[in-house]
N, C-alpha and C. Protein backbone atom coordinates (compact mmCIF):
# COMPACT_ATOMS: atom_id res chain seq x y z
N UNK A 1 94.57 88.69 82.96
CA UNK A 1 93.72 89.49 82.12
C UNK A 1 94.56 90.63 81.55
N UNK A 2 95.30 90.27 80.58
CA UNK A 2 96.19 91.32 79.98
C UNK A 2 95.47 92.00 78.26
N UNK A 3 95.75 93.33 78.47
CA UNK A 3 95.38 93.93 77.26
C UNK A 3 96.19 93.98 76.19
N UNK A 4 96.16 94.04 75.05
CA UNK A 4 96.77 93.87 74.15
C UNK A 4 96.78 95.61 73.81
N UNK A 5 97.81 96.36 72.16
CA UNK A 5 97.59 97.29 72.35
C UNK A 5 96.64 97.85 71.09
N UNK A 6 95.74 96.81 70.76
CA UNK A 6 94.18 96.90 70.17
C UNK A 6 93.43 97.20 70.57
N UNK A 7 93.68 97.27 72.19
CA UNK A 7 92.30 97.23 73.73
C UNK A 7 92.84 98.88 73.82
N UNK A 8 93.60 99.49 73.95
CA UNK A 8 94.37 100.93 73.32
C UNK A 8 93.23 101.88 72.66
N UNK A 9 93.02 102.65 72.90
CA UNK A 9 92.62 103.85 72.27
C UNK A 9 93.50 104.12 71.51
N UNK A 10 92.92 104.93 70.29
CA UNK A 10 93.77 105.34 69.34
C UNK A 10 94.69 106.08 69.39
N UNK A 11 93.98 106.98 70.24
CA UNK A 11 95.00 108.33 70.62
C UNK A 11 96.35 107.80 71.48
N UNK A 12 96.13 106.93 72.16
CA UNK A 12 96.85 106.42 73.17
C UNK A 12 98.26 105.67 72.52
N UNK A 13 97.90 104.74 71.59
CA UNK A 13 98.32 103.10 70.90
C UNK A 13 99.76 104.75 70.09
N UNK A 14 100.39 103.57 69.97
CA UNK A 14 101.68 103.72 69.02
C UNK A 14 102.55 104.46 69.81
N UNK A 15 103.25 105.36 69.44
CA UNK A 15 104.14 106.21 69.84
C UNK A 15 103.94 107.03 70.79
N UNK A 16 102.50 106.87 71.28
CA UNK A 16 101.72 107.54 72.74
C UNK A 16 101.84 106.52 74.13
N UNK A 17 102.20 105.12 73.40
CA UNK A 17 102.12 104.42 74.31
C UNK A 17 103.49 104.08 75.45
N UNK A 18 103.09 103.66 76.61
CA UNK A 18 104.13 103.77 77.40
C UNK A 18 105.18 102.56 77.33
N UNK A 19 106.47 102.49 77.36
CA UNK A 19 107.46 101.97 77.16
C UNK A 19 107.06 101.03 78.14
N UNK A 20 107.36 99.58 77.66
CA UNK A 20 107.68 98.46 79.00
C UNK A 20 108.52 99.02 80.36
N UNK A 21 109.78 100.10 79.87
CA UNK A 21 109.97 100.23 81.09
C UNK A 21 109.82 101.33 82.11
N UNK A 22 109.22 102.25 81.38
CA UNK A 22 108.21 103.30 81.95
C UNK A 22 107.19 103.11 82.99
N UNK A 23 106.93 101.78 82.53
CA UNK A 23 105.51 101.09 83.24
C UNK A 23 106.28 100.41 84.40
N UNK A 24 107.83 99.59 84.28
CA UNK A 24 108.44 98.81 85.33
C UNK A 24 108.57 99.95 86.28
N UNK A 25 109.51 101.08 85.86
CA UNK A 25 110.05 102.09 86.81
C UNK A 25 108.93 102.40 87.64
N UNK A 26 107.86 102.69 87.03
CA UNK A 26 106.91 103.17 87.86
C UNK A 26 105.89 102.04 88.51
N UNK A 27 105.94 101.38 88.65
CA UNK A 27 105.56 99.95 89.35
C UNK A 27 106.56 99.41 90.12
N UNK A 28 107.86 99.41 89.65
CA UNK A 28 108.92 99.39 90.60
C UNK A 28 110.15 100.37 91.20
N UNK A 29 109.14 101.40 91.46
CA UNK A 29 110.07 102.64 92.01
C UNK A 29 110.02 102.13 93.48
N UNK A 30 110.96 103.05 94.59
CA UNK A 30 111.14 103.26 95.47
C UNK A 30 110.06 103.35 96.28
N UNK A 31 109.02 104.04 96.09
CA UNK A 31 107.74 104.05 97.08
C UNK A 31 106.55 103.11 96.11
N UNK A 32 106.42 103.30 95.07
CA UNK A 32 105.39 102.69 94.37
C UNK A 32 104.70 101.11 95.08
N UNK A 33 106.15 100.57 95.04
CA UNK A 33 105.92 99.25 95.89
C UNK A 33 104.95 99.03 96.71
N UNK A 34 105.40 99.78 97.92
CA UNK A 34 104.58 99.64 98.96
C UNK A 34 103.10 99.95 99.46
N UNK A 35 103.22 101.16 98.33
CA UNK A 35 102.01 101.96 98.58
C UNK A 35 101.27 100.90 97.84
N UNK A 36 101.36 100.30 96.50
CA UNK A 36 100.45 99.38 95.72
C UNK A 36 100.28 98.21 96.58
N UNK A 37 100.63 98.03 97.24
CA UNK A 37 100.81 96.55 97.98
C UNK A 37 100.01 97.31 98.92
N UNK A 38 100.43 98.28 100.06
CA UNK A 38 99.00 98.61 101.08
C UNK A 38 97.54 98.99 100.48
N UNK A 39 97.13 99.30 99.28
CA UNK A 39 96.63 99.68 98.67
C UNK A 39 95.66 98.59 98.25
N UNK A 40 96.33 97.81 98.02
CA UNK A 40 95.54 96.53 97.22
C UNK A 40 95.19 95.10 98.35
N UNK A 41 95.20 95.68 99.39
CA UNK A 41 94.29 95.08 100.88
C UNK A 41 93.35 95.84 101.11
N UNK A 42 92.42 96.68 100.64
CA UNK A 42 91.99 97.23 100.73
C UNK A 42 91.69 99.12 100.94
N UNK A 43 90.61 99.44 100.84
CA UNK A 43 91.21 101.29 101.08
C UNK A 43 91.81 101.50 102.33
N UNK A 44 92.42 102.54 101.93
CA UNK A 44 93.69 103.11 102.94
C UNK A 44 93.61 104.36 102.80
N UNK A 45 94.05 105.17 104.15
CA UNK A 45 93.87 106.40 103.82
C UNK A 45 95.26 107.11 103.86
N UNK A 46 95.48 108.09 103.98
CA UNK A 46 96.88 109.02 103.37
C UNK A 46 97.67 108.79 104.43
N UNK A 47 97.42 109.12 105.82
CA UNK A 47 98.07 109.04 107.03
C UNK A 47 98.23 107.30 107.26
N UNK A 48 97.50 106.30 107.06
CA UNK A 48 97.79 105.16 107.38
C UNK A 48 98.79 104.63 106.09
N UNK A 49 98.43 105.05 105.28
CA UNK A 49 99.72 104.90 103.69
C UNK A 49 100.95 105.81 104.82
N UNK A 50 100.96 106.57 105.31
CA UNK A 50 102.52 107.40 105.98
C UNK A 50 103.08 106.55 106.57
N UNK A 51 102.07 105.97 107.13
CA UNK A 51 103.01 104.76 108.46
C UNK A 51 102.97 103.58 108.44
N UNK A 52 102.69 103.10 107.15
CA UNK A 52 102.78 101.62 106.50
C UNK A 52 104.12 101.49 105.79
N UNK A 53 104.21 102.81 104.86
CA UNK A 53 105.34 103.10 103.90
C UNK A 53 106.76 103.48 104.88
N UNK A 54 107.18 103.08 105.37
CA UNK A 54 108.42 103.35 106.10
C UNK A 54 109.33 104.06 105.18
N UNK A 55 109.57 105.44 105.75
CA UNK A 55 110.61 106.55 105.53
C UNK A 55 110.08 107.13 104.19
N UNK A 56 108.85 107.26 103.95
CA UNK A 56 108.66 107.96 102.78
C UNK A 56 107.86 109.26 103.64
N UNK A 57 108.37 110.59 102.48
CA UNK A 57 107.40 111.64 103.56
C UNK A 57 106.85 112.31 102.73
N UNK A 58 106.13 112.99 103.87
CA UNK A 58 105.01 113.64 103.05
C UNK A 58 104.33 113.79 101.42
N UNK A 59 105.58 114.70 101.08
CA UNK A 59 105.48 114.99 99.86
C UNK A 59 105.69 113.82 98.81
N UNK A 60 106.78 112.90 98.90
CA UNK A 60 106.83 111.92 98.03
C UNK A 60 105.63 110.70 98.15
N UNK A 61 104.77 110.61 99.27
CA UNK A 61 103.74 109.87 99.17
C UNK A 61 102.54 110.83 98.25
N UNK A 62 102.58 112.16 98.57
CA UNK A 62 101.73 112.76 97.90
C UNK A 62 102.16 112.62 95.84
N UNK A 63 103.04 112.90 96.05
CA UNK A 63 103.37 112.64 94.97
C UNK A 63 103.49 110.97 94.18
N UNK A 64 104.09 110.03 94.48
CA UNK A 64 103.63 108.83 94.31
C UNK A 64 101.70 108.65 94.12
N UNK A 65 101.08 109.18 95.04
CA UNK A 65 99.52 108.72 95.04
C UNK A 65 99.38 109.42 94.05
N UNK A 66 99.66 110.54 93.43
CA UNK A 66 99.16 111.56 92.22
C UNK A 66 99.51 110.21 91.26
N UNK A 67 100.88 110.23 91.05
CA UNK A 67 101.23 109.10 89.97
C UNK A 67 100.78 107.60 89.60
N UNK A 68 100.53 107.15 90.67
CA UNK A 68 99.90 106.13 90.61
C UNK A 68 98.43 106.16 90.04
N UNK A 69 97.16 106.82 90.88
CA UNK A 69 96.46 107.65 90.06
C UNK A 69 96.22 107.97 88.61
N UNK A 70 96.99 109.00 88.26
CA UNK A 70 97.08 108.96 86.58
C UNK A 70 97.41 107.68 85.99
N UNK A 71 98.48 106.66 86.64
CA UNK A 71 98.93 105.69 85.66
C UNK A 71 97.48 104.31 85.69
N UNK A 72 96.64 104.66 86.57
CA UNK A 72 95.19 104.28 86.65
C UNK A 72 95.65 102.89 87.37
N UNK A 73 97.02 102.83 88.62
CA UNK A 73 96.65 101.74 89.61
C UNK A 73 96.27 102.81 90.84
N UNK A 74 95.81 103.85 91.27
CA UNK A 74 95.06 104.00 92.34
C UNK A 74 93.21 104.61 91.86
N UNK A 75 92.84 104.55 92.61
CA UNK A 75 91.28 105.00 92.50
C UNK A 75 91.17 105.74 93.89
N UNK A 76 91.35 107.21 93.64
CA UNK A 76 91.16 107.86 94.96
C UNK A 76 89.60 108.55 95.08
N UNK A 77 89.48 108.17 96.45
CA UNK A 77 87.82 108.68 96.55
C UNK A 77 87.79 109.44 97.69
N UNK A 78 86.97 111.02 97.40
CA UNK A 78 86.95 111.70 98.34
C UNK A 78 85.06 111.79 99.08
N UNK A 79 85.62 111.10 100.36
CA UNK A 79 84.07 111.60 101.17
C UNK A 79 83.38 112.67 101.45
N UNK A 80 82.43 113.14 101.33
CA UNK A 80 81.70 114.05 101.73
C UNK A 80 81.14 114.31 102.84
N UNK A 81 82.49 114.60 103.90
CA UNK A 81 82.48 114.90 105.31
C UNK A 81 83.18 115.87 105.78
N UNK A 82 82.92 116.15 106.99
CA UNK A 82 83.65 117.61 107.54
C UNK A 82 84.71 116.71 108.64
N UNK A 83 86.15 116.37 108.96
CA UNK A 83 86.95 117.35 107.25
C UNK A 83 86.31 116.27 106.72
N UNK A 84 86.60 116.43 104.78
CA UNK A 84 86.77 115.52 103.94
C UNK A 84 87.60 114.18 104.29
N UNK A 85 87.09 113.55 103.81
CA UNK A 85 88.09 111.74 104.45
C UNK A 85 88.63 111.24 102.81
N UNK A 86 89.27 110.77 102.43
CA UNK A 86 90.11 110.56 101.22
C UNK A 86 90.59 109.29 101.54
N UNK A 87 90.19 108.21 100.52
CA UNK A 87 90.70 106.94 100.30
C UNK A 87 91.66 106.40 99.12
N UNK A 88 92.23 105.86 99.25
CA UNK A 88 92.90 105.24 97.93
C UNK A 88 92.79 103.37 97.98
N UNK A 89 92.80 102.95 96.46
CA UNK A 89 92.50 101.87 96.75
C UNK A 89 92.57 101.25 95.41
N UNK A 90 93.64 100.10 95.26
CA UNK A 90 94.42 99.82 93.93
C UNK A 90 92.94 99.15 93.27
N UNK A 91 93.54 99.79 91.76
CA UNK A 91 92.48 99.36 90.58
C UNK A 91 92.79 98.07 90.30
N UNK A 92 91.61 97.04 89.70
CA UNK A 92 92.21 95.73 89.39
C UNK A 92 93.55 95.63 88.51
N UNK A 93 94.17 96.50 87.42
CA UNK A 93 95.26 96.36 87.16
C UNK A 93 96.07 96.14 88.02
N UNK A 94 96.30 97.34 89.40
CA UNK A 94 96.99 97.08 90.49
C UNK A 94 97.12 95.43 90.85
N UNK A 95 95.95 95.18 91.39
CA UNK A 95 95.81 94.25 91.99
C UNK A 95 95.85 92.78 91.06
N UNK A 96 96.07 93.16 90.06
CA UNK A 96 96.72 92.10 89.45
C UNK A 96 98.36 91.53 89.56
N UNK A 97 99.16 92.83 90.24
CA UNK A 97 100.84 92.84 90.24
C UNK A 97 100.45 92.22 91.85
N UNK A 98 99.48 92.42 92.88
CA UNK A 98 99.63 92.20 94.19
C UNK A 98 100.70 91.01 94.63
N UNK A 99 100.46 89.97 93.73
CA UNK A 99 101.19 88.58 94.27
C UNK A 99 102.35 88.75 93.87
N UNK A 100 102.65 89.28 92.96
CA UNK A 100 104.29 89.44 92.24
C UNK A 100 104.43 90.67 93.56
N UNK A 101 104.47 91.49 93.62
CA UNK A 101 104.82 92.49 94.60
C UNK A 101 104.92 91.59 96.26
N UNK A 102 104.03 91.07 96.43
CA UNK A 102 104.07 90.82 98.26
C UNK A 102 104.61 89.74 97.75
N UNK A 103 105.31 88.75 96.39
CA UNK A 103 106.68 87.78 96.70
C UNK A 103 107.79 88.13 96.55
N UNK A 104 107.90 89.48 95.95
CA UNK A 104 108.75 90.29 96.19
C UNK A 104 109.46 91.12 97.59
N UNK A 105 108.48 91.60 97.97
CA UNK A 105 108.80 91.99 99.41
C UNK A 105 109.28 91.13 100.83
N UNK A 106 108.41 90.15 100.74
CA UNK A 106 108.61 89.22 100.97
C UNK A 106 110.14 88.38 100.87
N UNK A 107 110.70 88.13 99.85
CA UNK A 107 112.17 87.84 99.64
C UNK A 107 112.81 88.79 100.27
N UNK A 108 112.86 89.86 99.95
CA UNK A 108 113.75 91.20 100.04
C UNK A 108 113.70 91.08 102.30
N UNK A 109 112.38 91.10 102.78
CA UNK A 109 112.65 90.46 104.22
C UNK A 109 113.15 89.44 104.50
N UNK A 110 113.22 88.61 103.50
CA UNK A 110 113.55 87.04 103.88
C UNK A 110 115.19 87.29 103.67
N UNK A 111 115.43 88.17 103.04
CA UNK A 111 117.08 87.91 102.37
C UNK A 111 117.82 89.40 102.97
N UNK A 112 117.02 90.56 103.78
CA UNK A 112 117.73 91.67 103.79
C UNK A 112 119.04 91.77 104.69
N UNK A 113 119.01 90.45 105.76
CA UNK A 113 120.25 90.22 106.75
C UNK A 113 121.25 89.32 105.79
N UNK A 114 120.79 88.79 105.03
CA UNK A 114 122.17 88.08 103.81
C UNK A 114 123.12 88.88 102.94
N UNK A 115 122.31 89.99 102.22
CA UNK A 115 122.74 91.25 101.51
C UNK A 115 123.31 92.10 102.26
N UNK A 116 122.68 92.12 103.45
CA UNK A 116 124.26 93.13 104.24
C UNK A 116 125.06 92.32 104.72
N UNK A 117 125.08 91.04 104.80
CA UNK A 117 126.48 90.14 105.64
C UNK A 117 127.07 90.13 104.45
N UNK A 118 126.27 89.72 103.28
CA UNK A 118 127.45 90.24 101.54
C UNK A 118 127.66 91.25 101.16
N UNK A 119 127.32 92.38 101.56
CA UNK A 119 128.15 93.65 101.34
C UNK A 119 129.37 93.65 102.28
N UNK A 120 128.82 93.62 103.52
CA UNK A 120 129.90 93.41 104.64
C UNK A 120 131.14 92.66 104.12
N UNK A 121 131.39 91.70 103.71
CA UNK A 121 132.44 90.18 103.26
C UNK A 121 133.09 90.96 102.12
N UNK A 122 131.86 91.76 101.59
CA UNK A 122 132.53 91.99 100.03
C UNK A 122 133.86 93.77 100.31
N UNK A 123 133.05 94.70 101.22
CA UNK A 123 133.74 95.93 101.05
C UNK A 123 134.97 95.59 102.38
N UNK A 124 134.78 94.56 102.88
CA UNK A 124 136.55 94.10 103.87
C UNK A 124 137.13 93.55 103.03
N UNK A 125 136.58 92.86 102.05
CA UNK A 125 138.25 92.20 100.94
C UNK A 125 138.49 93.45 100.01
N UNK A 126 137.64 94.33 100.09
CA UNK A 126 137.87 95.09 99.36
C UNK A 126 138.69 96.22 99.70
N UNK A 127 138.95 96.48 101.26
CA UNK A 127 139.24 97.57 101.83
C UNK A 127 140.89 96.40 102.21
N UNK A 128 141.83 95.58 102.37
CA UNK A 128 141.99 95.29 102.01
C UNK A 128 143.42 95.16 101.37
C-alpha cells in the first residue's frame, strides 16, 4: 500500500518532500531498527524499548521515539494514570517495513560470527 506523491499534501509534495534517502537513514539508522521492529509486535513501553534495544541509552531512545513519531512510524499514547503509563506502537506505515526489517536482523544474527572471522582474515593479511 504505497502512496504516490499526489496522496501528498500540497504543502508537503515537491521540494518539501523528503528525499528517498532521508527516509532510508531514518528507517535505517542505528537505533531506528530495533525500536520499529519492537514496536511493530505490538505496544511497548519506554523501559521495555531500553532493554529490547541493546546498548542504546536513555537519551538516544528518547530521542529516536521523538523521531520516529514525527516521521509518523510511531503512535505514542499517554494513559491517564498515576504515574502516567506511555506506549508506543508502530503506525501501519511502520508495519509495513516489519518483514524487510526482522529479514534483516535476522541475517545480520545469522551472519554476525562470519563478518568478524572476515574482518579477523582480512586485518592479519593486512597487518602483515
Amino acid at each position: 500500500m504505497s502512496r504516490s506523491t499526489t496522496d501528498v499534501p500540497a504543502q508537503v509534495a515537491g521540494a518539501d518532500a523528503c528525499t528517498v534517502r532521508e527516509v532510508l537513514d531514518r528507517v535505517g539508522g542505528k537505533w531506528s531498527i530495533g525500536v520499529i521492529v519492537e514496536a511493530s509486535r505490538g505496544p511497548v513501553r519506554f523501559t521495555e524499548l531500553e532493554r529490547a534495544v541493546e546498548g542504546i541509552s536513555r537519551r538516544m531512545l528518547t530521542l529516536t521515539l521523538r523521531n520516529l513519531e514525527r516521521d509518523g512510524l510511531l503512535t505514542r499514547t499517554v494513559h491517564p494514570t498515576v504515574p502516567p503509563k506511555v506506549e508506543y506502537v508502530a503506525t501501519p506505515m511502520a508495519r509495513e517495513l516489519y518483514d524487510a526489517l526482522l529479514t534483516l536482523t535476522t541475517w545480520a544474527d545469522r551472519h554476525r560470527g562470519d563478518i568478524a572471522a572476515a574482518r579477523h582474515r582480512y586485518d592479519e593479511a593486512r597487518a602483515d
